[in-house]
Protein backbone atom coordinates (compact mmCIF):
# COMPACT_ATOMS: atom_id res chain seq x y z
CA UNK A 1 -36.65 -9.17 -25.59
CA UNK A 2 -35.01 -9.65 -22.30
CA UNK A 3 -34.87 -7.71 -18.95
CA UNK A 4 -34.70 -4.15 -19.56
CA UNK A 5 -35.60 -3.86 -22.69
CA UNK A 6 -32.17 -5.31 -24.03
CA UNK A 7 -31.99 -8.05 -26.41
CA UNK A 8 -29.33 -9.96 -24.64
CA UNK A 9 -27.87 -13.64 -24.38
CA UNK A 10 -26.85 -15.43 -21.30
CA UNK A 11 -23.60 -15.46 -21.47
CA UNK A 12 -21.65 -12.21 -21.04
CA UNK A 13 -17.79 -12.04 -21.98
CA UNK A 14 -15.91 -10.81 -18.04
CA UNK A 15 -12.81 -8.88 -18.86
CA UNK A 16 -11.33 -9.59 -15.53
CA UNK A 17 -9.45 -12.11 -16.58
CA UNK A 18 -7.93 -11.48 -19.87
CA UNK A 19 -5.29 -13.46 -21.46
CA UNK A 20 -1.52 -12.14 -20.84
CA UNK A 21 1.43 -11.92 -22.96
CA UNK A 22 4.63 -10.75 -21.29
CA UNK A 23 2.92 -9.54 -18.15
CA UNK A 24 0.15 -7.37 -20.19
CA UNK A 25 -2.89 -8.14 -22.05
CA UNK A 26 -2.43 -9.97 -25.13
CA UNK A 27 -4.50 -7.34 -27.32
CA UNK A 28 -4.57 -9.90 -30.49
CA UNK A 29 -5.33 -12.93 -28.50
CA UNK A 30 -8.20 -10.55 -27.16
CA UNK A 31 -9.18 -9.54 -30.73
CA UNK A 32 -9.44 -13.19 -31.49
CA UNK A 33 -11.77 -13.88 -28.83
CA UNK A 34 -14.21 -10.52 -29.06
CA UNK A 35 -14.65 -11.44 -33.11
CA UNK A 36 -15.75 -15.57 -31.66
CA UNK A 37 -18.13 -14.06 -29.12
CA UNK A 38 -19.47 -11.49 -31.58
CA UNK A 39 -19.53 -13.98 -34.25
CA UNK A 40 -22.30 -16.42 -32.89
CA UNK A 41 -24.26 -12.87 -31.71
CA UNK A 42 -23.03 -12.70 -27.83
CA UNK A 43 -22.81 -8.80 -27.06
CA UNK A 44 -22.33 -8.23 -23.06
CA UNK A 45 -19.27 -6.94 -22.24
CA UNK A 46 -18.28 -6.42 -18.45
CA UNK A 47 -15.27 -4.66 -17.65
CA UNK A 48 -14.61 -1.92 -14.50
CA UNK A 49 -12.06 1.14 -13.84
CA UNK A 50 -10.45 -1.28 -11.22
CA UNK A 51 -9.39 -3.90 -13.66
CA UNK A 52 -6.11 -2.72 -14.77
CA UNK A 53 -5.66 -2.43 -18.40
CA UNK A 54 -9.35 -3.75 -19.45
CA UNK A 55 -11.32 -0.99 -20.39
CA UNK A 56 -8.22 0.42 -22.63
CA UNK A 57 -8.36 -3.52 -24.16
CA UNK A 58 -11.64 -3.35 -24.91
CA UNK A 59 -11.58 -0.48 -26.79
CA UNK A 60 -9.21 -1.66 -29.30
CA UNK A 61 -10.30 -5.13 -29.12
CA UNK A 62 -13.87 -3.94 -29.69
CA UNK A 63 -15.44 -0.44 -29.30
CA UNK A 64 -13.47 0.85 -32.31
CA UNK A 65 -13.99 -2.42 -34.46
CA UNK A 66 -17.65 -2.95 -34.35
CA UNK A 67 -20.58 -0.28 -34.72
CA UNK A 68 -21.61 0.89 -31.41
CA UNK A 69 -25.09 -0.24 -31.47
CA UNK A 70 -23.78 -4.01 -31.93
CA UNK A 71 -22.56 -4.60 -28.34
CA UNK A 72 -23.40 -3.75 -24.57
CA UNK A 73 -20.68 -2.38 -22.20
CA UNK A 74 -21.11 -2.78 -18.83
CA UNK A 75 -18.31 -0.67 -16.33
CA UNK A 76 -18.22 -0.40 -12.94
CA UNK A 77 -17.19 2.72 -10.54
CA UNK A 78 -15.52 1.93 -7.15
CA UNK A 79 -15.47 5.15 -5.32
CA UNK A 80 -14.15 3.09 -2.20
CA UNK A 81 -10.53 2.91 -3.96
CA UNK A 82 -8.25 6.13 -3.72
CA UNK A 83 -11.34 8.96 -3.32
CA UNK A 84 -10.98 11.41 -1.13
CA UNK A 85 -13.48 13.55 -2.54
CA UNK A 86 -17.13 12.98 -4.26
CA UNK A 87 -15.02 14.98 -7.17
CA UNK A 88 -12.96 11.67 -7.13
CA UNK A 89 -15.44 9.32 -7.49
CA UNK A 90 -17.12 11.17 -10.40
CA UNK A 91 -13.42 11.07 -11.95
CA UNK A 92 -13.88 7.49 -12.13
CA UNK A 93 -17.03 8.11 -14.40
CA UNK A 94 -15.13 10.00 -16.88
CA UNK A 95 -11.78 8.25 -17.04
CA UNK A 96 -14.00 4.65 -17.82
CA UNK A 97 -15.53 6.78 -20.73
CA UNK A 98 -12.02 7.96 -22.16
CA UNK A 99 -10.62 4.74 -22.04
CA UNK A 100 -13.21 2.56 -23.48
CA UNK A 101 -14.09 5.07 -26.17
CA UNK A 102 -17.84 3.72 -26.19
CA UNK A 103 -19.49 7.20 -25.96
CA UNK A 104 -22.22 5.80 -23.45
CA UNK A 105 -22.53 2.79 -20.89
CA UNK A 106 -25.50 0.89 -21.22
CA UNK A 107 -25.06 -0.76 -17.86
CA UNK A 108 -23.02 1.24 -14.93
CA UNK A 109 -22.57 -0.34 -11.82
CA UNK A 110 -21.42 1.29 -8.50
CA UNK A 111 -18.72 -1.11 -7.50
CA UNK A 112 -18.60 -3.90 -5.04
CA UNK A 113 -20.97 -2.57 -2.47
CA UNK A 114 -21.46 -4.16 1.01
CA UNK A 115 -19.88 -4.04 4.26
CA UNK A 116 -17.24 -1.24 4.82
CA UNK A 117 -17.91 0.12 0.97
CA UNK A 118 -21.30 0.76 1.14
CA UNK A 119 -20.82 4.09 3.27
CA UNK A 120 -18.27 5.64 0.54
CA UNK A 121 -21.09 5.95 -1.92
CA UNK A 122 -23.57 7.19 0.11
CA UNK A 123 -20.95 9.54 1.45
CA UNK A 124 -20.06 11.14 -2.21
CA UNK A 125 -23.89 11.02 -3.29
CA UNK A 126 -22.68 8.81 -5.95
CA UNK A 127 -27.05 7.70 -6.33
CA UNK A 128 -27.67 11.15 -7.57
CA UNK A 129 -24.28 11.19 -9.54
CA UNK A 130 -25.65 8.61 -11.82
CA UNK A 131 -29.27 9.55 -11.85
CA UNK A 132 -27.43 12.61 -13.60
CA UNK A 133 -26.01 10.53 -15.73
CA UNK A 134 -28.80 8.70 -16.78
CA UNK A 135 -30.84 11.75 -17.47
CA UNK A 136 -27.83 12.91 -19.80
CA UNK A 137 -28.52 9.73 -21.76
CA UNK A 138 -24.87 8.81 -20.83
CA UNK A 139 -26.30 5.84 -18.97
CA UNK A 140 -28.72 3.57 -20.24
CA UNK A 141 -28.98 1.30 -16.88
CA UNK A 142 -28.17 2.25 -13.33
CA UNK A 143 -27.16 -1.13 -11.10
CA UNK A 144 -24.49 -1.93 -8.21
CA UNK A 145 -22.27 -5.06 -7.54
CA UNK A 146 -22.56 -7.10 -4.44
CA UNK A 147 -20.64 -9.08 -1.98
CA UNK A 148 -21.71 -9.00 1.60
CA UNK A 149 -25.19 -10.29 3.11
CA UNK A 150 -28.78 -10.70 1.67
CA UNK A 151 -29.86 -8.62 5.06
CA UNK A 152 -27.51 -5.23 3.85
CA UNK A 153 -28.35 -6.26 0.16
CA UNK A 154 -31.75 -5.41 1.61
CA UNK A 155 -31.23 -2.64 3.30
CA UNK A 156 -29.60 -1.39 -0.31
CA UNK A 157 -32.32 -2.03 -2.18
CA UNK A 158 -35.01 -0.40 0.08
CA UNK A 159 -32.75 2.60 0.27
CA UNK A 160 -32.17 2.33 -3.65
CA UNK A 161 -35.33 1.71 -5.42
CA UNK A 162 -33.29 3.44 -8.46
CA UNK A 163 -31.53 0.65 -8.85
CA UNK A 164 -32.83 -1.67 -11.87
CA UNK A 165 -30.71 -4.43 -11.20
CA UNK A 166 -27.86 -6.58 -9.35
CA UNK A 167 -24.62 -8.05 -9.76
CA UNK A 168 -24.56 -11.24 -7.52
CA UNK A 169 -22.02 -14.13 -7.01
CA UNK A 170 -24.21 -17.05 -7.79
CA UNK A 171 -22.72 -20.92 -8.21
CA UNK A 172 -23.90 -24.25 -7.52
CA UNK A 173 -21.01 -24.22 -4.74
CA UNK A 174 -21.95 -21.09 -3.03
CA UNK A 175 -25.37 -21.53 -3.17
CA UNK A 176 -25.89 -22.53 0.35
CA UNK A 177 -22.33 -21.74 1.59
CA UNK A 178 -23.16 -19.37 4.75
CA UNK A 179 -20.24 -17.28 4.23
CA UNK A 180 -21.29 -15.99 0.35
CA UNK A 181 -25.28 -17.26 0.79
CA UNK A 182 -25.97 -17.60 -3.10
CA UNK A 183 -29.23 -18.13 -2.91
CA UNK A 184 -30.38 -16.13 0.07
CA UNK A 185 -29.10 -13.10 -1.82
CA UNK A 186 -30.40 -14.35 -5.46
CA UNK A 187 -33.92 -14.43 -3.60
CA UNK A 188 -33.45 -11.36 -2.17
CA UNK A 189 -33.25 -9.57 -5.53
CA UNK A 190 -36.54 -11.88 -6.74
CA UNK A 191 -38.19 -10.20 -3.84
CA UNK A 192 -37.30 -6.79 -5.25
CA UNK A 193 -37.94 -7.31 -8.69
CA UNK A 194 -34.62 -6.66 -9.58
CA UNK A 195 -33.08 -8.66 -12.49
CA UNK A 196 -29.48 -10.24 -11.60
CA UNK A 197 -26.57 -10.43 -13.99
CA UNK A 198 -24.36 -13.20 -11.99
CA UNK A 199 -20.65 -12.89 -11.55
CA UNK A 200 -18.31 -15.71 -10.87
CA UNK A 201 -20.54 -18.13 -11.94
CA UNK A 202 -17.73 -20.72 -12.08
CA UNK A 203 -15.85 -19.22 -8.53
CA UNK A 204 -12.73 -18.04 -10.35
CA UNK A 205 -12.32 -21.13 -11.88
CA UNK A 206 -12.56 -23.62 -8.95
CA UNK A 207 -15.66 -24.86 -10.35
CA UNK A 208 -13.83 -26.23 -13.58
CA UNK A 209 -12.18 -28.24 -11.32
CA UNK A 210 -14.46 -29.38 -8.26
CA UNK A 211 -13.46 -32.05 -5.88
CA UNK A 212 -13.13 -35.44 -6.94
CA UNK A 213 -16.85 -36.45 -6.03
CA UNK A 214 -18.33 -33.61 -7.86
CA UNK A 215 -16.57 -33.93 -11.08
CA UNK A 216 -17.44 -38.06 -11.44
CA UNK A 217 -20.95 -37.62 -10.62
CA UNK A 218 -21.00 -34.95 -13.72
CA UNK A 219 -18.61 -37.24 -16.06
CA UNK A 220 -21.08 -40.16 -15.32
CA UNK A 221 -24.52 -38.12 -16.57
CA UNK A 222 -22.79 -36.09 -19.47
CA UNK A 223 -19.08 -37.97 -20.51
CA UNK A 224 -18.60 -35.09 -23.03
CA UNK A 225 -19.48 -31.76 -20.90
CA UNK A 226 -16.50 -29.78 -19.07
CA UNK A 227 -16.91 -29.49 -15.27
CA UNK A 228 -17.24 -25.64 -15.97
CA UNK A 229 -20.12 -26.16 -18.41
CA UNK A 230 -22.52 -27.60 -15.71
CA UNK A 231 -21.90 -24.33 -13.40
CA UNK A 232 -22.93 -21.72 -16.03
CA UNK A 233 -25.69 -23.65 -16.96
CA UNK A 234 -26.43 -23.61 -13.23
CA UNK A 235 -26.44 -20.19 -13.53
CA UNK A 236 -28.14 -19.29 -16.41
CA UNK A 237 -31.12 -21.22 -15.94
CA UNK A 238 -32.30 -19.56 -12.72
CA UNK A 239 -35.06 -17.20 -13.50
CA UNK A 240 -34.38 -13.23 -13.83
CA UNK A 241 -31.04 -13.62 -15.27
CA UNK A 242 -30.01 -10.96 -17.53
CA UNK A 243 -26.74 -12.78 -18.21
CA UNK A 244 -24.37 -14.65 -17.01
CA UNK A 245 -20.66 -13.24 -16.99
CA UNK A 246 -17.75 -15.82 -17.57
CA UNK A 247 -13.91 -14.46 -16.89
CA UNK A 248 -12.66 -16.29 -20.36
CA UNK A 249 -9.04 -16.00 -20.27
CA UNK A 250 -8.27 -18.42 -23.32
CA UNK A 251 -9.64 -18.89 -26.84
CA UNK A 252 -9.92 -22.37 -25.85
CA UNK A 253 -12.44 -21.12 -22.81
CA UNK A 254 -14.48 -18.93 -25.16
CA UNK A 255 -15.16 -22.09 -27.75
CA UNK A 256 -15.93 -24.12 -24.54
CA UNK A 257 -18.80 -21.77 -23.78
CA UNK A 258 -19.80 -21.32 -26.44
CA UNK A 259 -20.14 -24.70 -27.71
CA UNK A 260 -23.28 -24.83 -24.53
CA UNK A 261 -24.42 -21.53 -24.77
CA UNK A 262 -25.08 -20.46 -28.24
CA UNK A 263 -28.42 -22.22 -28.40
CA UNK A 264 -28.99 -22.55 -24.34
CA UNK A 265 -31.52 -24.75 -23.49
CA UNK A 266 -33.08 -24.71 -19.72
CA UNK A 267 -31.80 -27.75 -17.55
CA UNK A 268 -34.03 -31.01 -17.39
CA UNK A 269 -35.35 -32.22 -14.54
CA UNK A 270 -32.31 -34.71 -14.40
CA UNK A 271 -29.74 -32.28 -15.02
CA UNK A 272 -31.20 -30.75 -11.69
CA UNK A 273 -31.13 -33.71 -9.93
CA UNK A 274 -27.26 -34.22 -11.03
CA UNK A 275 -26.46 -30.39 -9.77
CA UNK A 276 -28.38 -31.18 -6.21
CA UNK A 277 -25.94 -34.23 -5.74
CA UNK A 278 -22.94 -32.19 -6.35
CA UNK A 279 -24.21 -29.73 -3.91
CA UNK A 280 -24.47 -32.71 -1.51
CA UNK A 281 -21.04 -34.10 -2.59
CA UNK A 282 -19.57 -30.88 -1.52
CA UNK A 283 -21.44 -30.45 1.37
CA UNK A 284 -20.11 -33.93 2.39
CA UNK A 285 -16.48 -32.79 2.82
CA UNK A 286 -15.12 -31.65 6.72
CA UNK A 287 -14.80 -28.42 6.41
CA UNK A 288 -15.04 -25.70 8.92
CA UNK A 289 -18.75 -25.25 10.34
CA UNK A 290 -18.55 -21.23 10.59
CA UNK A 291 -21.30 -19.05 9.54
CA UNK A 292 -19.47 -15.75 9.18
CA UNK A 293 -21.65 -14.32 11.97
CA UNK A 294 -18.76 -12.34 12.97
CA UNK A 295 -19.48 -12.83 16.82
CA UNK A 296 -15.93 -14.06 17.45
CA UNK A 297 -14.44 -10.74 16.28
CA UNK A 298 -16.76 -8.28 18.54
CA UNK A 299 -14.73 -10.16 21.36
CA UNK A 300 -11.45 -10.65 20.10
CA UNK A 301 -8.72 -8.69 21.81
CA UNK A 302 -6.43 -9.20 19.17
CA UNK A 303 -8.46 -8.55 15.89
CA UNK A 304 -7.89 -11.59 14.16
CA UNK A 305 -9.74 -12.36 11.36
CA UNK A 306 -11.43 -15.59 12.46
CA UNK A 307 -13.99 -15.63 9.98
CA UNK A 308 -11.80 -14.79 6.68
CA UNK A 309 -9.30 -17.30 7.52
CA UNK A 310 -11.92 -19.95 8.34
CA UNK A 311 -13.49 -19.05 4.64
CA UNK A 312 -9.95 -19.43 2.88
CA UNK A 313 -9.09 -22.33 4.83
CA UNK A 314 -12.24 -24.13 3.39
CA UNK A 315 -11.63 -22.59 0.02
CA UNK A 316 -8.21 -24.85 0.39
CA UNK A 317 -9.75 -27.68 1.53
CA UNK A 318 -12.48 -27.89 -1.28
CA UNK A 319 -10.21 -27.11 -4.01
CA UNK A 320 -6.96 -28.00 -3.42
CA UNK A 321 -5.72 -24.32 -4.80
CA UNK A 322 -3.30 -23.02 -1.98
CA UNK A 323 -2.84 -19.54 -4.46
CA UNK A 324 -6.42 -19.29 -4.65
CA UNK A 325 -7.12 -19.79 -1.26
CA UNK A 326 -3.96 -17.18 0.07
CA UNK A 327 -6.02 -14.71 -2.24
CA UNK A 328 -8.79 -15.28 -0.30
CA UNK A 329 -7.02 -15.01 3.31
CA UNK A 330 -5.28 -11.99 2.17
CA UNK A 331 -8.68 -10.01 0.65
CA UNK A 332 -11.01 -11.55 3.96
CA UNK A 333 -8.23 -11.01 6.30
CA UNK A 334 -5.90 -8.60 5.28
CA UNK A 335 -7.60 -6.14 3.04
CA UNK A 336 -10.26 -5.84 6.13
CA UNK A 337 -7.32 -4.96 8.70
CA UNK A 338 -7.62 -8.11 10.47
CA UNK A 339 -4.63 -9.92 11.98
CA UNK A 340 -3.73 -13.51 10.74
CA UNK A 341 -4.60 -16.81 12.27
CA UNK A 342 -0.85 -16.86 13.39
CA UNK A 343 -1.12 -14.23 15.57
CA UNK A 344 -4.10 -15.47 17.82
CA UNK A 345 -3.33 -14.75 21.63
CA UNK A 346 -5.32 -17.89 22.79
CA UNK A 347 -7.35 -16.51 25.28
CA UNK A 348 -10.74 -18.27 24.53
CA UNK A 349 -13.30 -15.77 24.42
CA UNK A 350 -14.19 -16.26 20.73
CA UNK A 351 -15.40 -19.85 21.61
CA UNK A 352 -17.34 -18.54 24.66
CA UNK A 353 -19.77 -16.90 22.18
CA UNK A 354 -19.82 -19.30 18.57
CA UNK A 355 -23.12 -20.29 18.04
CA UNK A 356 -21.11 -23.22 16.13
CA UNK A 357 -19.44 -24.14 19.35
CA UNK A 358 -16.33 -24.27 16.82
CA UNK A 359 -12.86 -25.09 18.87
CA UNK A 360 -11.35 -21.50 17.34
CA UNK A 361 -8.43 -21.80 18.96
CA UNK A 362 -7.65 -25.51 17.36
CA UNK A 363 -9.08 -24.49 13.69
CA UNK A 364 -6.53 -21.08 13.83
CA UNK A 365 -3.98 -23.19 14.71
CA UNK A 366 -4.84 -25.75 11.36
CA UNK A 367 -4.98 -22.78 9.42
CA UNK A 368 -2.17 -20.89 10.51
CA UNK A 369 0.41 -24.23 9.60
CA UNK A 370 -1.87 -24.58 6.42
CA UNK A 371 -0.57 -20.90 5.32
CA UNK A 372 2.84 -20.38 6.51
């Protein structure tokens, strides 16, 4: 039995990411790939009210094709998006149940918590909401999401003892990346005896395609395995996993991870060794030194967002994925009301106080041309 009290593999089926026909989920192609993961006895399924068109997929493709106590649902409510009102936020609760048909959620997450979001569900009581829940027997699990800092992920979890367990970004290429600080957050869970599911296990994708170093130092020690295989496995041996969720967007995905994960096996001692020279590989390539300490942006008198463009700028430079790395700029920069590297005034006073001693004014100006 695994954390929880649920019987669960470690590899959970993301519905962020589901294949598209015509600009809309492709329900069949969906079908196709809920009967594969079903068939060799995978059952987590994470969806959210924010991903457009999922939870209504997953009904079809799942809730109301297989008995109820065959699977796990996992949803997610973001009461920072469109609430006014704690009656909002509970909305969310009840909209996720109508459109996934499942009746009850055996994990429910409040959404994406950390730096400007936490506030929103402290501010609608959201804790108590699904305490409520819980006691209805409408909830099996009560957990959150995270992206910001293991410091506020602390804070959280002192505040939030409730909470049984933790959604965390984990990869071999974040794990000691200061702006996402993997492992400093995994750790911080360990710490609270919280078990983790981990999210973006394979960063979107990049990791299925790392830099050139990284992917011949894995084709030299296993020929055969995919680039992507190597970062769930990353993933999924690290103790106090629940699961591990992969955004399969392709049948051709699915058989991929399933082909490793069906009968997982923890990582040999060489397998480790491989993963810490990729880590070094990457670690290897220029990129920009910042920590995200945010110290630039206290004094900036024109609010750029030095640290968000610094983060998508090195997302560009590891990857090579100028779409990927925009998305990043624009969430980091824009979504957070920060003016673009463009628009820096070049006054200086953001270098005065980087403990990185990083030339901002140069580095805005390399990521400004990058983007334009």
């Amino acid at each position: 039995m695994g954390y929880l009290g649920e019987d669960i593999k470690k590899l959970g089926f993301g519905l962020m990411r589901l294949p598209q026909k015509e600009g809309a989920i492709d329900l069949e192609e969906t079908k196709k790939m809920v009967d594969r993961f079903m068939e060799e006895g995978f059952t987590y399924f994470d969806t959210a009210w924010a991903y457009a068109g999922s939870e209504d997929a997953i009904r079809q493709a799942l809730v109301e094709r297989y008995p109820r106590e065959k699977f796990t649902i996992a949803t997610k409510n973001a009461a920072w998006i469109d609430c006014k009102t704690r009656a909002d936020a509970m909305a969310q609760f009840e909209t996720s149940l109508k459109q996934t048909g499942a009746g009850y959620f055996d994990f429910y997450l409040l959404h994406n918590l950390g730096e400007g979001r936490t506030h929103f569900f402290d501010d609608f009581d959201m804790w108590s909401f699904v305490r409520e829940k819980k006691e209805a027997g409408l909830i099996k699990h009560i957990g959150f999401s995270f992206h910001s800092t293991p410091e506020e992920l602390e804070e959280i979890l002192k505040a939030h003892p409730e909470a049984e367990f933790v959604q965390l970004q984990i990869n071999y290429g974040d794990w000691e990346n200061p702006a996402v600080q993997s492992r400093a957050c995994y750790e911080t869970a360990q710490k609270y005896g919280k078990p983790v599911v981990i999210m973006e296990p394979v960063k979107g994708g990049m990791l299925a395609s790392p830099p050139e170093p990284v992917a011949q130092l894995f084709r030299k020690a296993e020929p055969e395995a995919s680039c992507a295989s190597w970062a769930i496995r990353f993933a999924a041996d690290l103790p106090g996993v629940i699961t591990v969720l992969s955004g399969m967007s392709s049948l051709s995905q699915m058989e991929d991870n399933l082909s490793y994960m069906k009968d997982f096996k923890k990582l040999s001692e060489e397998e480790r060794s491989v993963l810490n020279q990729a880590r070094e590989a990457m670690s290897r390539i220029p990129l920009i030194p910042c920590t995200s300490c945010n110290y630039c942006a206290k004094v900036c008198p024109a609010n750029i967002g030095v640290s968000g463009s610094f983060t998508a700028h090195n997302y560009l430079t590891l990857y090579n994925n100028r779409k990927a790395a925009k998305s990043q700029e624009a969430w980091l920069v824009g979504r957070h009301d920060k003016k673009s590297a463009s628009e820096c005034l070049k006054c200086g006073k953001c270098e005065g106080v980087c403990p990185q001693h990083i030339h901002i004014r140069e580095e805005l100006e390399r990521v400004a041309e990058a983007f334009a």
